[in-house]
Protein backbone atom coordinates (compact mmCIF):
# COMPACT_ATOMS: atom_id res chain seq x y z
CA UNK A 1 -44.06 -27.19 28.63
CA UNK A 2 -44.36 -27.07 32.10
CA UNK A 3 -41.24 -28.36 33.61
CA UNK A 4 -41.95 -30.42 36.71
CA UNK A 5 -43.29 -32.91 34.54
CA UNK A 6 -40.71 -34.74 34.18
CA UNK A 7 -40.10 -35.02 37.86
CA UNK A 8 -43.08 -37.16 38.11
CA UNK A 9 -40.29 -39.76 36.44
CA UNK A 10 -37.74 -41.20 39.48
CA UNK A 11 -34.19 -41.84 38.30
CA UNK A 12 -34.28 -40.07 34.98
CA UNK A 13 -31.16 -39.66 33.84
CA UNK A 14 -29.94 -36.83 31.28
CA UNK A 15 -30.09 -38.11 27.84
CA UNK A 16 -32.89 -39.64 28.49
CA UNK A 17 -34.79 -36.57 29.87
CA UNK A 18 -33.23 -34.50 26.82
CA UNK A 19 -34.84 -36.99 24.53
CA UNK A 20 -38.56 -36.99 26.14
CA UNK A 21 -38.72 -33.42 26.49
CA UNK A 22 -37.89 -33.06 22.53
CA UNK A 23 -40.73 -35.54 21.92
CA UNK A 24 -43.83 -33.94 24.58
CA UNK A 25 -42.63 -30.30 23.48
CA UNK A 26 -45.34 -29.60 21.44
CA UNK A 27 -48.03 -31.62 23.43
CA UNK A 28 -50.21 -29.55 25.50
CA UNK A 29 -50.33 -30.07 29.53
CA UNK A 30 -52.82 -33.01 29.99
CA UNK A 31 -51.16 -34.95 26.86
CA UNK A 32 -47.67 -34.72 28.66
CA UNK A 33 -49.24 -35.93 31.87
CA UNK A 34 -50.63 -39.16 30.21
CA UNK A 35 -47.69 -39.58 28.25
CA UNK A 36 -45.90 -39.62 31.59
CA UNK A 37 -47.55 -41.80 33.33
CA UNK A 38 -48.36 -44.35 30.30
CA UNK A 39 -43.83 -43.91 29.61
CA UNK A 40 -43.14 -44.18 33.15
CA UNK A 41 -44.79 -47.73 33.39
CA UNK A 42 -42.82 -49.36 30.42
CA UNK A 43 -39.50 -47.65 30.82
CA UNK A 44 -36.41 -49.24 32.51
CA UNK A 45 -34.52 -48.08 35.25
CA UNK A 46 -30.13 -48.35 34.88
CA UNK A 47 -29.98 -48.99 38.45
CA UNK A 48 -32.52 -52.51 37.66
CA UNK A 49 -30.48 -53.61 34.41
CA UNK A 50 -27.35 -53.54 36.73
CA UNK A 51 -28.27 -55.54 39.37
CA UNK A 52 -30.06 -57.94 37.11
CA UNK A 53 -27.00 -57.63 34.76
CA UNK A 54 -24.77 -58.72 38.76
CA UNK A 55 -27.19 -61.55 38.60
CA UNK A 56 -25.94 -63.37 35.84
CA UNK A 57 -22.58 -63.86 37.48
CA UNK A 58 -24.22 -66.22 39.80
CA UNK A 59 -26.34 -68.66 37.09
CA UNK A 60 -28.90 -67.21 36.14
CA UNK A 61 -27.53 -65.00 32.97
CA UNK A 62 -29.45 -62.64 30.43
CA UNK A 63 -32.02 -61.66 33.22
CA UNK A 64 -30.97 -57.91 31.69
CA UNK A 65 -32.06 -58.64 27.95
CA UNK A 66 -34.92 -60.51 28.91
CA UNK A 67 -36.48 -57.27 30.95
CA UNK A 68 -35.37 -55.22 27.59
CA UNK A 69 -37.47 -57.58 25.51
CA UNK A 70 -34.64 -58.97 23.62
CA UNK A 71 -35.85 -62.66 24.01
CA UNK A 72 -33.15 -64.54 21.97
CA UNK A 73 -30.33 -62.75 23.56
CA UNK A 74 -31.75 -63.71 26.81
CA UNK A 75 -32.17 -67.05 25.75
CA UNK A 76 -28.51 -67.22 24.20
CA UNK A 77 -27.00 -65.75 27.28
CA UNK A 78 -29.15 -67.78 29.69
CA UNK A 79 -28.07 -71.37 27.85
CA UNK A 80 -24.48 -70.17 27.56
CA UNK A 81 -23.40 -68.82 30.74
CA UNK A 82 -23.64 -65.19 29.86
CA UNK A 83 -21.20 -66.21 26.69
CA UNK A 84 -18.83 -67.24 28.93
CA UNK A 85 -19.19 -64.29 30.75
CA UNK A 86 -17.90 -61.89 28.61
CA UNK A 87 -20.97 -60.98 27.32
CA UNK A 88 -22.05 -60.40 30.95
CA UNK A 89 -19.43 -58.45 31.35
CA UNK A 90 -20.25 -56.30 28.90
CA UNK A 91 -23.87 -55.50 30.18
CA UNK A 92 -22.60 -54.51 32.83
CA UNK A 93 -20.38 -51.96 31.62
CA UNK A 94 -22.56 -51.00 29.24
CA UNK A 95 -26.04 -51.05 31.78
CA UNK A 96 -26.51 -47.55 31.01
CA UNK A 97 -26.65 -47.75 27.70
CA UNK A 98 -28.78 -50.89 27.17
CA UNK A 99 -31.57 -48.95 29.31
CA UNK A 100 -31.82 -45.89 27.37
CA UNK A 101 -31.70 -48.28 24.20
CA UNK A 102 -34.83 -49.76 25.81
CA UNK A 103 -36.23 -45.99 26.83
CA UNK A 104 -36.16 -44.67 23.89
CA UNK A 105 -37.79 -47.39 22.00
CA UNK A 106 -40.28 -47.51 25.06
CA UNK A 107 -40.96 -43.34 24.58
CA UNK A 108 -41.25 -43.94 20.42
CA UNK A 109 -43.98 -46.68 20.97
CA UNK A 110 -45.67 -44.17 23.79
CA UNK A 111 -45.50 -41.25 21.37
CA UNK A 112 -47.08 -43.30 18.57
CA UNK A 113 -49.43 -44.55 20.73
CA UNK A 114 -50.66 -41.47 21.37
CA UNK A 115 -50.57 -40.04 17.97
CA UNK A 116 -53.39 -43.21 16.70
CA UNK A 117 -55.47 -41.98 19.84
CA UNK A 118 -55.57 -38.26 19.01
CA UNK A 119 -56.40 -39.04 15.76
């Protein structure tokens, strides 16, 4: 696998790199480059579900779930004030882990993807 790869990917934190690299291991060189580029376009950056996770402390709540495609929990915490803002402040101590929730699901929908193409 050629290893600079991955470096086309800006702000890619640990886990998540261990996790993609596991998955393209066994593509060849021009299948990890479109995996890449097709990955890099749906995945989430921490850094963006923080700030929009700040957001919600000044009325406009769930911003964060809604840009991880979970619609009702957007919803909920958009009509309820971020649950009072405890669930707010719960995204935002656990930003991290909501985006590479999101990334991996994003990388397993690339991957398969790209498995009904090759076929």
């Amino acid at each position: 696998m050629n290893s600079n790869i991955l470096m086309m990917i800006s702000n890619l934190e640990t886990e998540e790199s261990m996790f993609v690299q596991n998955m393209i291991k066994e593509m060849d060189e021009e299948q990890q480059k479109t995996f890449i580029m097709m990955y890099q376009n749906k995945r989430r950056d921490s850094t963006l579900i923080l700030i929009c996770t700040i957001i919600g402390f000044f009325g406009f709540a769930g911003v964060q779930r809604f840009l991880t495609n979970q619609i009702g929990m957007g919803l909920l915490y958009f009509f309820t004030g971020g649950l009072c803002m405890i669930g707010t402040i719960v995204d935002l101590v656990n930003h991290r882990s909501i985006a590479l929730e999101y990334n991996q699901k994003m990388a397993l929908e690339t991957f398969q993807l790209m498995k009904t193409w090759g076929k």
